[in-house]
N, C-alpha and C. Protein backbone atom coordinates (compact mmCIF):
# COMPACT_ATOMS: atom_id res chain seq x y z
N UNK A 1 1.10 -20.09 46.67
CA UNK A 1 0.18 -19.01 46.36
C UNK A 1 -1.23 -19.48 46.65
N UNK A 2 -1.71 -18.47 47.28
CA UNK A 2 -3.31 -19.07 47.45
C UNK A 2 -4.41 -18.54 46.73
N UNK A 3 -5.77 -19.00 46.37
CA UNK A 3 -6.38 -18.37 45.75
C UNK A 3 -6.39 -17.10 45.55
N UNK A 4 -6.71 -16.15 46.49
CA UNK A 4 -7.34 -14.97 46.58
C UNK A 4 -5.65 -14.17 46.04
N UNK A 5 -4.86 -14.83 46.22
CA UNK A 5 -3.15 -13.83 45.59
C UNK A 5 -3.50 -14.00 43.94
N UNK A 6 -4.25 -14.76 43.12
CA UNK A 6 -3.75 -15.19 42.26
C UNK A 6 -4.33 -13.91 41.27
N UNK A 7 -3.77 -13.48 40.14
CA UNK A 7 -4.28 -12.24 39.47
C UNK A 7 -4.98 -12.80 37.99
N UNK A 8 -5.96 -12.86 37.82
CA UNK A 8 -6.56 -13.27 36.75
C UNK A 8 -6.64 -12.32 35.47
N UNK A 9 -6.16 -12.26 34.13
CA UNK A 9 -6.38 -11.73 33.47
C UNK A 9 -7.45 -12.10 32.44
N UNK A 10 -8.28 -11.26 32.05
CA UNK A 10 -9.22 -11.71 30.74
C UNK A 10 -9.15 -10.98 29.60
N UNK A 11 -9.18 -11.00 28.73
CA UNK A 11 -9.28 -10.49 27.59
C UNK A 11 -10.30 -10.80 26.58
N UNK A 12 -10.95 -9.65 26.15
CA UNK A 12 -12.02 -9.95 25.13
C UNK A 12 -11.39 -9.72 23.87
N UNK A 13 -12.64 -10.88 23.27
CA UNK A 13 -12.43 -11.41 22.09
C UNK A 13 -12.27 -9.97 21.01
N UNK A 14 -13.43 -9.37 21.45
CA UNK A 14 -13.32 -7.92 20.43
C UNK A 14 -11.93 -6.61 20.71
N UNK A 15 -11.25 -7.02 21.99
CA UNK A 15 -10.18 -6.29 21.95
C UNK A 15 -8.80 -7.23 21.60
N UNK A 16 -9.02 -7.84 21.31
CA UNK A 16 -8.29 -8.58 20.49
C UNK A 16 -8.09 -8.45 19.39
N UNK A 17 -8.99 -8.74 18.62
CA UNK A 17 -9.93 -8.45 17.49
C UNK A 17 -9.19 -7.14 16.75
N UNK A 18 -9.85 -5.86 17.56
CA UNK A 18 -9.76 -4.41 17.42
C UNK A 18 -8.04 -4.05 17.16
N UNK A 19 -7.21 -4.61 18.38
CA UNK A 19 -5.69 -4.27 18.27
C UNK A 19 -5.17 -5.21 16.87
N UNK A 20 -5.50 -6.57 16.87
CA UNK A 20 -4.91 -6.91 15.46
C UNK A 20 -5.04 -6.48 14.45
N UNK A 21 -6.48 -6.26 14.33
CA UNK A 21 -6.60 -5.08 12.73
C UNK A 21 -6.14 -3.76 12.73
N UNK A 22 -5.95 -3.15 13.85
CA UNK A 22 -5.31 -1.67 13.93
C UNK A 22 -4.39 -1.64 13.40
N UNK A 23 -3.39 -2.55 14.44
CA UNK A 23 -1.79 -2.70 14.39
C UNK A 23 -0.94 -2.88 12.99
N UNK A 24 -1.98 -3.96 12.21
CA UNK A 24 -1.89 -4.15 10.73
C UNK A 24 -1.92 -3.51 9.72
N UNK A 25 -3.03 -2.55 10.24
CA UNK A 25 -3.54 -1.75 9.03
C UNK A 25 -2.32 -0.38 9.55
N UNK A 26 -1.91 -0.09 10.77
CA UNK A 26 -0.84 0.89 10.58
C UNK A 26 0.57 0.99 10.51
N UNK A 27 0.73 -0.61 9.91
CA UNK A 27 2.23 -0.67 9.55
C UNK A 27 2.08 -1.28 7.83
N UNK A 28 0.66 -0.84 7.80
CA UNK A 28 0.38 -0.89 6.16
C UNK A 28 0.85 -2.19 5.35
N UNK A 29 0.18 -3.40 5.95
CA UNK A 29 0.64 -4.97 5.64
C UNK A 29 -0.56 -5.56 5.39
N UNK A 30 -0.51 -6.16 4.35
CA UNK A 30 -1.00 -7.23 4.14
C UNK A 30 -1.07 -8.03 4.77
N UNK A 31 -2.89 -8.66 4.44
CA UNK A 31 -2.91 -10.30 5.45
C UNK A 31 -1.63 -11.15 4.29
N UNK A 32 -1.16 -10.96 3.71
CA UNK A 32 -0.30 -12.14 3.00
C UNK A 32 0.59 -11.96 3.27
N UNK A 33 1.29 -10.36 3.41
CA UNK A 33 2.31 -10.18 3.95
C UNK A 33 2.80 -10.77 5.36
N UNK A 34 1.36 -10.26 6.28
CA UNK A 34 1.89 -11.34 7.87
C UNK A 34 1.64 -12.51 7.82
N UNK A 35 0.59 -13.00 6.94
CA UNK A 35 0.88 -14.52 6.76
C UNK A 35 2.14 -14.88 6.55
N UNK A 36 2.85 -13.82 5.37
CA UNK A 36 4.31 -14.78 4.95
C UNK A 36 5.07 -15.07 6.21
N UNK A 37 4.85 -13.58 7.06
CA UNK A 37 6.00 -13.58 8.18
C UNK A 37 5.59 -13.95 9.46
N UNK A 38 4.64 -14.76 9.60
CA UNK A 38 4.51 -16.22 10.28
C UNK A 38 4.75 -17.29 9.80
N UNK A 39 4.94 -17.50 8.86
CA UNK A 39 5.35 -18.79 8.18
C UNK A 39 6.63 -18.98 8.32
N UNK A 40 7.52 -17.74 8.59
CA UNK A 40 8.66 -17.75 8.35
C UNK A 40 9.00 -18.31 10.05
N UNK A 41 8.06 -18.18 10.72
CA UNK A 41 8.12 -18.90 12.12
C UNK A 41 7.88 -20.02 12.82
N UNK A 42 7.42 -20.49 11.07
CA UNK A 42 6.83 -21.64 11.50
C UNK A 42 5.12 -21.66 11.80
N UNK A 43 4.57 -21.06 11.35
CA UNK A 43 2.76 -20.48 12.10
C UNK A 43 2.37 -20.41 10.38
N UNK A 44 1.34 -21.40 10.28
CA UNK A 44 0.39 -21.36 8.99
C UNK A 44 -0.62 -21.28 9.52
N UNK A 45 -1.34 -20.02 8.59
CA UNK A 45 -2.67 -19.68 8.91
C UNK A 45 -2.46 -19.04 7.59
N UNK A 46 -3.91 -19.07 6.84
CA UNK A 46 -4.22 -18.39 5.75
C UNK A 46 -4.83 -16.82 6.15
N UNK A 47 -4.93 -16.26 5.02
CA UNK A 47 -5.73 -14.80 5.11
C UNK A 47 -6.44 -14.65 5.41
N UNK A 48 -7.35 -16.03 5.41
CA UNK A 48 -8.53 -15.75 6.25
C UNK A 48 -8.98 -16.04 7.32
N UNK A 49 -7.73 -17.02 7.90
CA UNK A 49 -7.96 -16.95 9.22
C UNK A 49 -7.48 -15.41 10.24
N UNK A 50 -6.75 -15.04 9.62
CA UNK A 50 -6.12 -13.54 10.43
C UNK A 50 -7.25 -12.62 9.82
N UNK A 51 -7.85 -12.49 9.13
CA UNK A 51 -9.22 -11.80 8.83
C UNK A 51 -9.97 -12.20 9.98
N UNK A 52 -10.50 -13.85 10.48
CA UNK A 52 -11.27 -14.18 10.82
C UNK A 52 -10.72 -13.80 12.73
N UNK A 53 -9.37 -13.55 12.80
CA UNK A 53 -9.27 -13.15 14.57
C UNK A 53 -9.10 -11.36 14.33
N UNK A 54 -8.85 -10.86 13.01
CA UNK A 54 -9.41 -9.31 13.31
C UNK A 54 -11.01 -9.20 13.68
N UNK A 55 -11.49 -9.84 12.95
CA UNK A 55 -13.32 -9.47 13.17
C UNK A 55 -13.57 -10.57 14.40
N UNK A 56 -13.27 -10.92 14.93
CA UNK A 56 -13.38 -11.57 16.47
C UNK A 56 -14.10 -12.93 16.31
N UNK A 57 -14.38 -13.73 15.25
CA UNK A 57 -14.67 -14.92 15.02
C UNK A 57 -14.23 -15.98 15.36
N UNK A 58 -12.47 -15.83 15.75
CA UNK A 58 -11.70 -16.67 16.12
C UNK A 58 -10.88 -16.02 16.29
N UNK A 59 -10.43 -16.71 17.65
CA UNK A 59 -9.35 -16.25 18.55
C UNK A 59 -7.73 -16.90 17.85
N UNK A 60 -6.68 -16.40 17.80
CA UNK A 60 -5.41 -17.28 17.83
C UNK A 60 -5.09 -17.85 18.94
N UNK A 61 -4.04 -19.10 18.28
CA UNK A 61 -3.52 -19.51 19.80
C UNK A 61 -2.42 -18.83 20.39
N UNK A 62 -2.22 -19.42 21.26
CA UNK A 62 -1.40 -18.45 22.54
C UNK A 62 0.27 -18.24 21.71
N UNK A 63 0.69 -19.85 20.91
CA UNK A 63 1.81 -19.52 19.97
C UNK A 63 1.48 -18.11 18.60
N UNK A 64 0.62 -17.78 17.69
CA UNK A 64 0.09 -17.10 17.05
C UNK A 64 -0.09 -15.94 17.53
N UNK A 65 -0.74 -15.32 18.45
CA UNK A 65 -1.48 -14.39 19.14
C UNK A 65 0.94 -14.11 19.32
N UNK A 66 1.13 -14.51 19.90
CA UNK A 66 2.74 -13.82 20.41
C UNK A 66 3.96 -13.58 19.19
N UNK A 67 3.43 -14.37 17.71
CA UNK A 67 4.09 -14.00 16.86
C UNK A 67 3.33 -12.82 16.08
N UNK A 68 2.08 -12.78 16.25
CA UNK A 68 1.49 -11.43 15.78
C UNK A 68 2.32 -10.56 16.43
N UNK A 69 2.07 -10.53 17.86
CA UNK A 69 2.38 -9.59 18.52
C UNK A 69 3.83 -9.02 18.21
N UNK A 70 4.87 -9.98 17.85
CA UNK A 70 6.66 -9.55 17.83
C UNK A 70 6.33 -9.13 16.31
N UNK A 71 5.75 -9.25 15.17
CA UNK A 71 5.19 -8.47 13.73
C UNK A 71 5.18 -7.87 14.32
N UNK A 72 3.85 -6.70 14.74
CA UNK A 72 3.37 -5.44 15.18
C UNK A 72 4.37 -4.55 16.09
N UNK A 73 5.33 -5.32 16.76
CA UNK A 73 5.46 -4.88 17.51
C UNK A 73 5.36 -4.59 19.15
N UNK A 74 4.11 -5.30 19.21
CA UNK A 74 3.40 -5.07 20.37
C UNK A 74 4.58 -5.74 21.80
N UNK A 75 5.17 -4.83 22.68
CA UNK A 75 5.89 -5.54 23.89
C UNK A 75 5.23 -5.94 25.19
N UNK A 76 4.30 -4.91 25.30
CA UNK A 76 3.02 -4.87 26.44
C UNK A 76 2.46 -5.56 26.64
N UNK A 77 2.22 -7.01 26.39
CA UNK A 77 0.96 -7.43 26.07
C UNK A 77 -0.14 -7.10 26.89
N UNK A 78 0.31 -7.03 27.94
CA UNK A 78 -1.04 -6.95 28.91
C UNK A 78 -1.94 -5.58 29.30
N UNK A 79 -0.85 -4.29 28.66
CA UNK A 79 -1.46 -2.78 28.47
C UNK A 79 -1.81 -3.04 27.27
N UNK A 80 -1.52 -3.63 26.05
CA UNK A 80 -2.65 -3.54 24.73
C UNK A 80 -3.83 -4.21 25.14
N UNK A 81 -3.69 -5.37 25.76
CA UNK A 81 -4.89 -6.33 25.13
C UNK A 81 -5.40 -5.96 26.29
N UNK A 82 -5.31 -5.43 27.25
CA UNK A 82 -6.10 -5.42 28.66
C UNK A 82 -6.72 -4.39 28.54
């Protein structure tokens, strides 16, 4: 593959941000609740770190950011977050 084939995706921090607190707040969960059910995956993060990647302060990592996503629901990733 050569440069110019290669497809770059970006994603901002605030649409990031925006879909995690949505997604949360409309399957009516608690930050403790998805805390629990990352933990149950193995993923510790407190309440305030998932507070702190709804308001765009901090990003999750790429493991985190994909167990949010199987919580919520989200299959798309690249039509939500894009």
């Amino acid at each position: 593959m050569i440069a110019s084939e290669r497809t770059c995706f970006k994603v901002s921090r605030s649409t990031i941000a925006e879909v995690l607190k949505e997604r949360r707040k409309l399957l009516n969960m608690s930050a403790a609740e998805v805390v629990a059910r990352l933990s149950l995956e193995n993923i510790t993060i407190s309440p305030k770190s998932l507070y702190s990647y709804e308001s765009g302060h901090r990003q999750p990592d790429a493991d985190t950011l994909m167990a949010l996503c199987g919580i919520y629901g989200i299959t798309d990733i690249l039509s939500t977050f894009g």
